[in-house]
Protein backbone atom coordinates (compact mmCIF):
# COMPACT_ATOMS: atom_id res chain seq x y z
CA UNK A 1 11.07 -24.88 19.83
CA UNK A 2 15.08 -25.64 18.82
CA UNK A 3 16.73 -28.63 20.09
CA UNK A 4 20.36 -28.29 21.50
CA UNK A 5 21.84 -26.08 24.51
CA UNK A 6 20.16 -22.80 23.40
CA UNK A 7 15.89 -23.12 23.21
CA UNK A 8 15.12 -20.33 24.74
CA UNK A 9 16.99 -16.82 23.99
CA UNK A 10 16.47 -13.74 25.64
CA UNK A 11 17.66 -10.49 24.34
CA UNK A 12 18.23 -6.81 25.89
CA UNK A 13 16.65 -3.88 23.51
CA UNK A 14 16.71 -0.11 24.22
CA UNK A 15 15.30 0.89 20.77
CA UNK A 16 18.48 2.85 19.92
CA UNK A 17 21.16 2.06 16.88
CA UNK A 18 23.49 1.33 19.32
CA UNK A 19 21.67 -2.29 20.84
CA UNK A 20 20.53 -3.33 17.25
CA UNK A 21 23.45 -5.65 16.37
CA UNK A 22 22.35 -7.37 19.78
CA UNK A 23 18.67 -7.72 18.12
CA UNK A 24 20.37 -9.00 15.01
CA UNK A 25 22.59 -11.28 16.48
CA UNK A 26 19.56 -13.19 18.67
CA UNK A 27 17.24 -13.06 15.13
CA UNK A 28 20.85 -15.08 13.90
CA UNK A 29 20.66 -17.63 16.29
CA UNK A 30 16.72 -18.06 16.16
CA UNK A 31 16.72 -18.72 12.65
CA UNK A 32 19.97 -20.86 12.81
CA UNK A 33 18.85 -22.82 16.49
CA UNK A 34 14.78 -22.45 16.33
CA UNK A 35 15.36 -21.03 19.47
CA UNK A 36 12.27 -19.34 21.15
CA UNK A 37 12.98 -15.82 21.07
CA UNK A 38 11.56 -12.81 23.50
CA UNK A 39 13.30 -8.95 23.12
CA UNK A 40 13.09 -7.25 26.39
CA UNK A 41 12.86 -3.41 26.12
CA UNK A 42 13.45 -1.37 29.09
CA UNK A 43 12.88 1.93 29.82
CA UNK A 44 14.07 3.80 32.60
CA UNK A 45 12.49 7.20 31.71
CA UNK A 46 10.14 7.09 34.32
CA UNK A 47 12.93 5.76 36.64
CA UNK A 48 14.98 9.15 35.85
CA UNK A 49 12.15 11.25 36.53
CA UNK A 50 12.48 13.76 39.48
CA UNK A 51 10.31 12.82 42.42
CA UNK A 52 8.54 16.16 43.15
CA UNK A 53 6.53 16.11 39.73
CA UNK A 54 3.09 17.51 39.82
CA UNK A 55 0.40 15.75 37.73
CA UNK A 56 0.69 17.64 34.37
CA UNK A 57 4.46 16.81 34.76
CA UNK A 58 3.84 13.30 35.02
CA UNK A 59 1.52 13.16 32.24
CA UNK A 60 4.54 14.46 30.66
CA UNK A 61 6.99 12.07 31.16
CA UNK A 62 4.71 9.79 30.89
CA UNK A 63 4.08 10.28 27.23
CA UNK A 64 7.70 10.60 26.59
CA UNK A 65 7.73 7.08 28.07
CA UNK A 66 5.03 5.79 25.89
CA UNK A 67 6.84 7.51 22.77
CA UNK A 68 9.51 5.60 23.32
CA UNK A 69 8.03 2.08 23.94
CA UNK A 70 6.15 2.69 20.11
CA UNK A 71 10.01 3.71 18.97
CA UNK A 72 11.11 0.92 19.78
CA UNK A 73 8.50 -1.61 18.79
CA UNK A 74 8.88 0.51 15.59
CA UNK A 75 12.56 -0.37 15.35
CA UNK A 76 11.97 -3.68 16.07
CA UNK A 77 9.30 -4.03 13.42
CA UNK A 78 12.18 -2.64 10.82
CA UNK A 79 14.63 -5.60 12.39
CA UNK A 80 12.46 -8.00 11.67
CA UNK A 81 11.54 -7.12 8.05
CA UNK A 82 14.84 -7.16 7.03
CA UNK A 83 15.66 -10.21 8.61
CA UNK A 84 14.97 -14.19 7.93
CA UNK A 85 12.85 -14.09 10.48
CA UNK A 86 9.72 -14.20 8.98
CA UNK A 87 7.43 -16.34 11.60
CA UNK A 88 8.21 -13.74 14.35
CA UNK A 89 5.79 -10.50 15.03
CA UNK A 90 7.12 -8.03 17.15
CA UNK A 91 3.59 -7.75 19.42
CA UNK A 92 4.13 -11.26 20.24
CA UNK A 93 8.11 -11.53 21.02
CA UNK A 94 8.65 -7.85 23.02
CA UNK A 95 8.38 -7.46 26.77
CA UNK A 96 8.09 -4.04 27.55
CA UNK A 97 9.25 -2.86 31.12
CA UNK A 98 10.20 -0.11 33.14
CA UNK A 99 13.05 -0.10 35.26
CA UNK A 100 17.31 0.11 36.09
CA UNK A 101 17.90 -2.14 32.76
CA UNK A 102 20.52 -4.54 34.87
CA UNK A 103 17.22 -5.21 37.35
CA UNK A 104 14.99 -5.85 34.78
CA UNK A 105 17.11 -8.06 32.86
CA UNK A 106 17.74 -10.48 35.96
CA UNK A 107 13.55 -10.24 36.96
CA UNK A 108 13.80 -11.60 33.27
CA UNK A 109 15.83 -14.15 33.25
CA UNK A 110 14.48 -15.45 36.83
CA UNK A 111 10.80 -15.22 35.25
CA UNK A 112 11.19 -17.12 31.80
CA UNK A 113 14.51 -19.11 32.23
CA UNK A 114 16.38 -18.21 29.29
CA UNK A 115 19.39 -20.94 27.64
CA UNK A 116 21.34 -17.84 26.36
CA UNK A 117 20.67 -13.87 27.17
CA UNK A 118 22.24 -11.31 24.57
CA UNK A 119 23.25 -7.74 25.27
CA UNK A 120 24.87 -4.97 23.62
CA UNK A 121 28.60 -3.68 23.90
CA UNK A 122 29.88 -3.57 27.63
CA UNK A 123 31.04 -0.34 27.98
CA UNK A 124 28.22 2.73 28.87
CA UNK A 125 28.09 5.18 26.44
CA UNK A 126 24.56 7.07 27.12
CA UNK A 127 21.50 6.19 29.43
CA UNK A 128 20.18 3.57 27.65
CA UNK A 129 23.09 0.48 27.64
CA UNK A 130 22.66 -2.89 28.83
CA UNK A 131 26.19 -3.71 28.40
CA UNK A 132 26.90 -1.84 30.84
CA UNK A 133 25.06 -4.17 33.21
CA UNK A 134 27.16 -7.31 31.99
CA UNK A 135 29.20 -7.54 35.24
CA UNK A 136 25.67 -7.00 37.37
CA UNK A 137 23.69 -9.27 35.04
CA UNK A 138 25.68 -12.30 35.25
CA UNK A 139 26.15 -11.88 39.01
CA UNK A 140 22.49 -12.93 39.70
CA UNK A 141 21.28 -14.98 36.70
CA UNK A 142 22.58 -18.36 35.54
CA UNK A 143 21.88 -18.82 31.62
CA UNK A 144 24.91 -18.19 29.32
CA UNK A 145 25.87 -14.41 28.08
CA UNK A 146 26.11 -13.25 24.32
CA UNK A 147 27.90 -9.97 24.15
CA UNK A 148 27.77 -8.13 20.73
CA UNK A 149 29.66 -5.16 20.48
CA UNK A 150 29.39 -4.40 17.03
CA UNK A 151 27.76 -5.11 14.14
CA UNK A 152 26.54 -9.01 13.43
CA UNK A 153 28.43 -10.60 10.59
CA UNK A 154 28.64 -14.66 9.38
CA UNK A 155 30.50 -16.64 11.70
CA UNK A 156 32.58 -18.78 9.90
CA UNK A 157 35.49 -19.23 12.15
CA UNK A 158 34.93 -19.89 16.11
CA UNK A 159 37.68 -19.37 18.63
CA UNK A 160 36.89 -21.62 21.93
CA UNK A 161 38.97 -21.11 24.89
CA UNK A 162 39.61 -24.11 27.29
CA UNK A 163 41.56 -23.86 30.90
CA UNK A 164 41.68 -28.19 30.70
CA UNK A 165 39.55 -28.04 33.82
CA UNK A 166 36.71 -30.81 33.53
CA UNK A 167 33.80 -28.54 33.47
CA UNK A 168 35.52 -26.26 29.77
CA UNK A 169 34.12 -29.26 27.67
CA UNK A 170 30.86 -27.48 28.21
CA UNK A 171 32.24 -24.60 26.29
CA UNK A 172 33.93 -27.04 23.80
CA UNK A 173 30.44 -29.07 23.32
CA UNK A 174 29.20 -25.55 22.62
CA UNK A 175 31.30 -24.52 19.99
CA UNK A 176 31.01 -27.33 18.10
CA UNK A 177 26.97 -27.50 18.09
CA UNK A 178 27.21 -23.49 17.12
CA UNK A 179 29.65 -24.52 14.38
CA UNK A 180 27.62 -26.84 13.10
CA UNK A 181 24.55 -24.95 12.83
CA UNK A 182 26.71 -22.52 10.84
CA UNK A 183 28.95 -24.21 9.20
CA UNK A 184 31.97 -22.80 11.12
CA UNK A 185 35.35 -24.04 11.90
CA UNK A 186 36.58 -24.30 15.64
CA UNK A 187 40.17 -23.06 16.54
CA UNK A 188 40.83 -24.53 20.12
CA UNK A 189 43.17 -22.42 22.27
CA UNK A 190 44.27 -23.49 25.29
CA UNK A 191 47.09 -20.73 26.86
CA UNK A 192 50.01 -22.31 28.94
CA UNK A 193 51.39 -20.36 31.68
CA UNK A 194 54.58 -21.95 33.20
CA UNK A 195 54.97 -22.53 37.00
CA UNK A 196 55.99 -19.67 39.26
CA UNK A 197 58.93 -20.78 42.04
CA UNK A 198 60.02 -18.93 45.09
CA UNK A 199 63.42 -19.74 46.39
CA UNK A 200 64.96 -17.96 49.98
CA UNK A 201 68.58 -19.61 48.88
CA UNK A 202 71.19 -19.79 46.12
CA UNK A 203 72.23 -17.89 43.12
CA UNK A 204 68.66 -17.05 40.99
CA UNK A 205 70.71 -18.24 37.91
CA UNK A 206 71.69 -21.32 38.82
CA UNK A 207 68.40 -21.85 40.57
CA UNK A 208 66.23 -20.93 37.15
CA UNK A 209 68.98 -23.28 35.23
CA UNK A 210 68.32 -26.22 37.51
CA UNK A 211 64.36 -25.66 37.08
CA UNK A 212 64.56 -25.92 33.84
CA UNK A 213 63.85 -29.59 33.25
CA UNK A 214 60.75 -29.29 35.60
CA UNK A 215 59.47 -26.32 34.02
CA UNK A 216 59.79 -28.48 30.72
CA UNK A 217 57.80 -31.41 32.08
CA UNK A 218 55.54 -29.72 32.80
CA UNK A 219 54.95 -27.81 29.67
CA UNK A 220 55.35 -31.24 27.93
CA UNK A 221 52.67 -32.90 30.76
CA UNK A 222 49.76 -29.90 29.82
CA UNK A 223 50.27 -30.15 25.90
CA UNK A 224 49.44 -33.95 25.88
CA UNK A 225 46.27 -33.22 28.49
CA UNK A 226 45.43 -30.23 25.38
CA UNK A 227 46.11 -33.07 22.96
CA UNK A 228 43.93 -35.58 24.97
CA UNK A 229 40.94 -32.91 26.14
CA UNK A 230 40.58 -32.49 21.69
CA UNK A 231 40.77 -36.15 21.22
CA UNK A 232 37.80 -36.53 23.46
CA UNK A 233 35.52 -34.59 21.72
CA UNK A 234 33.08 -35.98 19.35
CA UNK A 235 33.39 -33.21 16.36
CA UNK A 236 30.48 -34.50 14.25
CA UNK A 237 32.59 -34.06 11.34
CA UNK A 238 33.13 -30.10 12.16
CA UNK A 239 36.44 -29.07 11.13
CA UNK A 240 39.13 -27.70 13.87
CA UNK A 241 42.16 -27.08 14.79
CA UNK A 242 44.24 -26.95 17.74
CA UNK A 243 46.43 -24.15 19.14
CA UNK A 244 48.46 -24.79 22.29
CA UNK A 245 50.30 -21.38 22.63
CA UNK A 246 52.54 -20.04 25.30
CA UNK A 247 51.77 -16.60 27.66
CA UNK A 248 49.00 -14.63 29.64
CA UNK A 249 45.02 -16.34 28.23
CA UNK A 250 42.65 -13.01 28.13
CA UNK A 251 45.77 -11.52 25.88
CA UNK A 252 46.18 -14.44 23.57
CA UNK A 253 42.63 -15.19 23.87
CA UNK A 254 42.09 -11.29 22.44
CA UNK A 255 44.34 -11.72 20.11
CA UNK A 256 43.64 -14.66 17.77
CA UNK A 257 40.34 -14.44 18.49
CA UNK A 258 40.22 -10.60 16.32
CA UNK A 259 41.03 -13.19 13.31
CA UNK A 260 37.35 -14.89 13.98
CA UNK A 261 33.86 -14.22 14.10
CA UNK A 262 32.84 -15.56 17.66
CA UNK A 263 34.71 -16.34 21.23
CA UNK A 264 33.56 -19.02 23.28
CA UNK A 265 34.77 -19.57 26.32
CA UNK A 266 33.45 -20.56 30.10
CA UNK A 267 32.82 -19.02 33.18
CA UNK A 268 32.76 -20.12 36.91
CA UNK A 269 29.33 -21.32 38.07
CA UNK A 270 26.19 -18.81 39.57
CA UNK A 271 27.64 -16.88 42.87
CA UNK A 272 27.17 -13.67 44.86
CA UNK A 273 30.54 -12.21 43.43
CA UNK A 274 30.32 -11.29 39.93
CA UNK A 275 34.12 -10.70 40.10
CA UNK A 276 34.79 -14.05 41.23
CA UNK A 277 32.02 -15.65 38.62
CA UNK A 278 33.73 -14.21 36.08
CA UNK A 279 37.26 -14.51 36.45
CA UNK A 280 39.42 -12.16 35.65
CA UNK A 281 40.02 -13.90 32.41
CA UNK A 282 36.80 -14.12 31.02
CA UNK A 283 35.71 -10.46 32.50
CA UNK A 284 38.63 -8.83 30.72
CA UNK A 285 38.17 -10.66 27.45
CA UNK A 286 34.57 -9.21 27.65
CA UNK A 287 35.65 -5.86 27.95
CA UNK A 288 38.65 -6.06 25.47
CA UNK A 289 36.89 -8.35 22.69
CA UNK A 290 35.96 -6.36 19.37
CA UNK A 291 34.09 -9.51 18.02
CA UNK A 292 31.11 -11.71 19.70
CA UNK A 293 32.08 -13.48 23.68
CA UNK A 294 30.07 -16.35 24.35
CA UNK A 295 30.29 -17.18 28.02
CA UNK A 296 29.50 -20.27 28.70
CA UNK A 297 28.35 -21.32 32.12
CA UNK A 298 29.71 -24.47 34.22
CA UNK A 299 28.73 -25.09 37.13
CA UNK A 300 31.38 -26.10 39.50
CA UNK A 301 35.22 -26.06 39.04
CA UNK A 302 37.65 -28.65 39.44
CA UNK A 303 40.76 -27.99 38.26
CA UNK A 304 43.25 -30.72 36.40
CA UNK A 305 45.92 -31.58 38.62
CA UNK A 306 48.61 -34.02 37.42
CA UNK A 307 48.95 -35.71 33.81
């Protein structure tokens, strides 16, 4: 088994085109991590099945099931051949199951304790799509989520995402270990957004003019805690860079990051709300992001306040 964060990675399989890059991307990081690897394939044929059936009708469906379980070990097979992954066989790395994918994937991850779980694209297109199930999967489960949504290619440049609060040096830790195993670089964003405030009095001119110097402080006050969160970070010789930019974080976050070949970034801890373990910031980057999101999990938040 792999040293580091990530020993034990899970991924979701369906056995169509569409979740292979997911299959790829997990063969990536067990090669690259020694991670211990398992590929969970779900079907839900049987799930879809009308509940009136009469025994011949069963057998039916029930062949169509088993059809589909050799597809997909069949697929996976092909995966592996054409991968580095040489010391895996598919027998002895699949977990078949039947089931609402989102269901199974949690049973999963509550069973075997996976570091790191990897699905597909997040938007449903078809029956078979466990990206659909991001928002559902992370709700109940508390490893970190690799979303794919296209086709695996070298990561050579990592964008990591930090809010400054104590617990996003998790994802920073993260992104450096990854880049090293790669031999990536790591562009640190950090995204300032200046103070909103509300006034009942006075011309809004003069009242914006005369906030100006606090407004400045405090952009001045959150670059140096940027500067200082970077300074803090043993790189291991990993080259990075840092970009303090200005405006909303899941659109600048988007938007440098289509310039790289992974996003990391972190998440609030495990809660009943996947909403709220989210945030809206990390959700929406999931759903916008055209390249790999690694969400990161940390526990608790407490946020910086002060220099």
């Amino acid at each position: 088994m792999g040293s580091g964060r990530y020993q034990r990675v899970s991924v979701g399989f369906d056995g169509h085109e569409r979740s292979e890059p997911a299959v790829r991307a997990a063969l990536e990081l067990h090669r690259a991590l020694g991670a211990e690897l398992r590929v969970v394939y779900v079907s839900d044929i049987r799930d879809a099945a009308p509940v009136d059936l009469d025994g011949e009708l069963i057998e039916l469906w029930e062949e169509e099931e088993r059809a589909a379980r050799a597809h997909a070990r069949g697929r996976l097979e092909a995966l592996l051949a054409s991968s580095e992954a040489g010391d895996l066989r598919a027998d002895e790395i699949l977990e078949l199951a039947t089931g609402k994918p989102p269901q199974v994937l949690v049973e999963h991850a509550v069973r075997r304790a996976p570091d790191l779980l990897v699905l597909g694209p997040h938007e449903r297109r078809g029956r078979f799509d466990f990206g659909s199930g991001t928002r559902a999967v992370m709700g109940r489960t508390s490893c970190d989520l690799w979303v794919q949504p296209g086709e695996l290619r070298a990561i050579e440049r990592i964008l990591v995402a930090t809010d400054l609060s104590e617990h996003a040096r998790a994802a920073l830790e993260v992104a450096r270990e990854l880049a090293g195993r790669f031999g990536a670089r790591v562009d640190v964003l950090h995204g300032y957004t200046p103070p909103v405030f509300s006034h009942s009095m006075g011309v809004a001119g003069s009242v914006s003019r005369d906030l100006d110097p606090v407004i400045e402080t405090d952009r001045e006050r959150d670059r140096r805690a940027f500067q200082s969160a970077l300074a803090d970070v043993d790189w291991g010789g990993v080259s990075h860079d840092a970009l303090w930019l200005e405006g909303p974080a899941e659109d600048l976050i988007v938007e440098r990051g289509a310039a790289h070949d992974l996003i990391v970034l972190g998440t609030h801890g495990r809660t009943g709300l996947a909403a709220a373990l989210l945030g809206n910031v990390a959700y929406g980057v999931l759903k916008r992001s055209e390249v790999p999101v690694l969400a990161v999990r940390m526990p608790k938040r407490r946020w910086r306040l002060g220099g």
